[in-house]
PDB file of N, CA and C in Angstrom:
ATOM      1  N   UNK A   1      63.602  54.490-104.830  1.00  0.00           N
ATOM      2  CA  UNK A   1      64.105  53.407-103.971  1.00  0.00           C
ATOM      3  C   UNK A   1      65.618  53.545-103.787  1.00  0.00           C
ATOM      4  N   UNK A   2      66.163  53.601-102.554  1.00  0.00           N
ATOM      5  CA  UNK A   2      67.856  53.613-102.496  1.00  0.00           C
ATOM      6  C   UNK A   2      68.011  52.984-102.566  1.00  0.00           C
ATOM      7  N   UNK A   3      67.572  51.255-102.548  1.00  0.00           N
ATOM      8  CA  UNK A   3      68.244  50.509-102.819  1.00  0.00           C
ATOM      9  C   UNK A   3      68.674  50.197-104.227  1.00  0.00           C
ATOM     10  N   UNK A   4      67.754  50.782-105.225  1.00  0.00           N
ATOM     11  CA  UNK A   4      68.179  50.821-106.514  1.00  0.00           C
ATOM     12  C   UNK A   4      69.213  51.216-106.957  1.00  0.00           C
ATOM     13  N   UNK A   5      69.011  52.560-106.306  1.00  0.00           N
ATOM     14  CA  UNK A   5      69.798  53.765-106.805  1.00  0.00           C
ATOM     15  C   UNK A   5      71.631  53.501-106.358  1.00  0.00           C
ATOM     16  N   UNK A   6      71.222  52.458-104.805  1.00  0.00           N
ATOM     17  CA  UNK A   6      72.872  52.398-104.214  1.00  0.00           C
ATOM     18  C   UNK A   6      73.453  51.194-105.628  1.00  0.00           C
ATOM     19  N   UNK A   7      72.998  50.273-105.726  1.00  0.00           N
ATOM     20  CA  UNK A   7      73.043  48.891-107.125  1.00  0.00           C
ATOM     21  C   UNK A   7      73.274  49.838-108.521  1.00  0.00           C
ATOM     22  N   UNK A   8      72.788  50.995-109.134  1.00  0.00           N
ATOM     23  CA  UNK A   8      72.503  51.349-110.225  1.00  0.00           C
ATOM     24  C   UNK A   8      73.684  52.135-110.607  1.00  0.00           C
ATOM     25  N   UNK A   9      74.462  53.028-109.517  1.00  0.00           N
ATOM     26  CA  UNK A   9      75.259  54.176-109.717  1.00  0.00           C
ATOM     27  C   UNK A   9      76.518  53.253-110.218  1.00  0.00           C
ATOM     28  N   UNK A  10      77.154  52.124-108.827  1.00  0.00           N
ATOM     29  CA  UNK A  10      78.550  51.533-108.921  1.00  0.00           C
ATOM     30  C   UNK A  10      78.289  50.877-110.528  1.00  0.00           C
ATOM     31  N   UNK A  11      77.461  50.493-110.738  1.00  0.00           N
ATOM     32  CA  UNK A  11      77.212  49.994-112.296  1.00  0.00           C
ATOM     33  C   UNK A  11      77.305  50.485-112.951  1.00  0.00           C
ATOM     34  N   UNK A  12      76.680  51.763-113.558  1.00  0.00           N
ATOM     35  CA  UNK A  12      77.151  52.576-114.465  1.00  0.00           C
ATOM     36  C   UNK A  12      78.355  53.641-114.470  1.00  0.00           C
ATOM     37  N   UNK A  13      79.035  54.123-113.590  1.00  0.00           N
ATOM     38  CA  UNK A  13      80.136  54.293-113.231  1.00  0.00           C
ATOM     39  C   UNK A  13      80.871  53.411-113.554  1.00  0.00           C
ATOM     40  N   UNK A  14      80.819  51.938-113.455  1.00  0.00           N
ATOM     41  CA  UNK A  14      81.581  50.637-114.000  1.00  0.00           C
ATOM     42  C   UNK A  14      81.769  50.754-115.400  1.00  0.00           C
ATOM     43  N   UNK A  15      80.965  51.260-115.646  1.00  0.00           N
ATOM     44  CA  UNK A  15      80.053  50.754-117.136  1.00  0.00           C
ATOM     45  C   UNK A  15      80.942  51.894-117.789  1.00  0.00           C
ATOM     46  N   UNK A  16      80.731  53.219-117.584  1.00  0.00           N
ATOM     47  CA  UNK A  16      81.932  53.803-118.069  1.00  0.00           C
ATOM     48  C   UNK A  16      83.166  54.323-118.311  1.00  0.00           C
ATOM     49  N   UNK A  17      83.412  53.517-116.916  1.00  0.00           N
ATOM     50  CA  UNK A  17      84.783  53.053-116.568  1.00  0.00           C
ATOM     51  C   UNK A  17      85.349  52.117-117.746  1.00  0.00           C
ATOM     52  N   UNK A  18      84.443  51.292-118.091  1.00  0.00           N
ATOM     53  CA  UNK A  18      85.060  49.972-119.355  1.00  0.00           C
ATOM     54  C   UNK A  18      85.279  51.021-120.392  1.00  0.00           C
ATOM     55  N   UNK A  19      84.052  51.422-120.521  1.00  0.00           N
ATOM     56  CA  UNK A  19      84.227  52.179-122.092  1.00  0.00           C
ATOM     57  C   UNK A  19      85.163  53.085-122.652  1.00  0.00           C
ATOM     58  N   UNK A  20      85.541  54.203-121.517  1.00  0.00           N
ATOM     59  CA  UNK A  20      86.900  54.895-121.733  1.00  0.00           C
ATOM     60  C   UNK A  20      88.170  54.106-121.861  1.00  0.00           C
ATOM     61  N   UNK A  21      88.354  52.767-120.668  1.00  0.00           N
ATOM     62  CA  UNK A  21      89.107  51.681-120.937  1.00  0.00           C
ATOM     63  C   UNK A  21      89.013  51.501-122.435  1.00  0.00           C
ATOM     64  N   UNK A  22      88.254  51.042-123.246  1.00  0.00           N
ATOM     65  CA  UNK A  22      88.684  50.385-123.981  1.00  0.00           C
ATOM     66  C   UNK A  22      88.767  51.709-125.300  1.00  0.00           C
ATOM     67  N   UNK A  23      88.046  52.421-125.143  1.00  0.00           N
ATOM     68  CA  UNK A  23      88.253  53.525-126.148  1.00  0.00           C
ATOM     69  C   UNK A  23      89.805  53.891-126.019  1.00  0.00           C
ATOM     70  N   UNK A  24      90.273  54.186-124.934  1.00  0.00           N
ATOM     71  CA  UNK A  24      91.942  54.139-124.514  1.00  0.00           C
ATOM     72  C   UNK A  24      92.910  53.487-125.202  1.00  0.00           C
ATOM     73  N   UNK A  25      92.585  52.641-124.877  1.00  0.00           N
ATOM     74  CA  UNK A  25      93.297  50.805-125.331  1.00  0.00           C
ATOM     75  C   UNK A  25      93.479  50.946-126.874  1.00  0.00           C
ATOM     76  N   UNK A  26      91.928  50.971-128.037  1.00  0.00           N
ATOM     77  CA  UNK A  26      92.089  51.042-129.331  1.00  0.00           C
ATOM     78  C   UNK A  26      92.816  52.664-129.794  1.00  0.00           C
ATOM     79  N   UNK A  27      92.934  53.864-129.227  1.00  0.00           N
ATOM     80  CA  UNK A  27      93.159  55.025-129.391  1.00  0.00           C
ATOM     81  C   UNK A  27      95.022  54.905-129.524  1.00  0.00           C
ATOM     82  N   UNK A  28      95.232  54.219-128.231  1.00  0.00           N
ATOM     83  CA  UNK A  28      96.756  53.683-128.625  1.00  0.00           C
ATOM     84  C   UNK A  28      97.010  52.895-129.062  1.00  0.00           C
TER      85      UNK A  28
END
C-alpha cells in the first residue's frame, strides 16, 4: 500500500532523526 509506505518512511526517518539527536546531546 503507498499510502502506508508514504506515512511509514517520514516516521521512521523521524524516529532516527531523535535518536542520533539525543545520542549526540548525552555524547557531549
Amino acid at each position: 500500500m503507498p499510502s502506508l509506505a508514504s506515512v511509514r518512511w517520514p516516521t521512521f526517518i523521524l524516529f532516527i532523526a531523535t535518536i542520533v539527536f539525543v545520542v549526540l546531546s548525552l555524547a557531549l
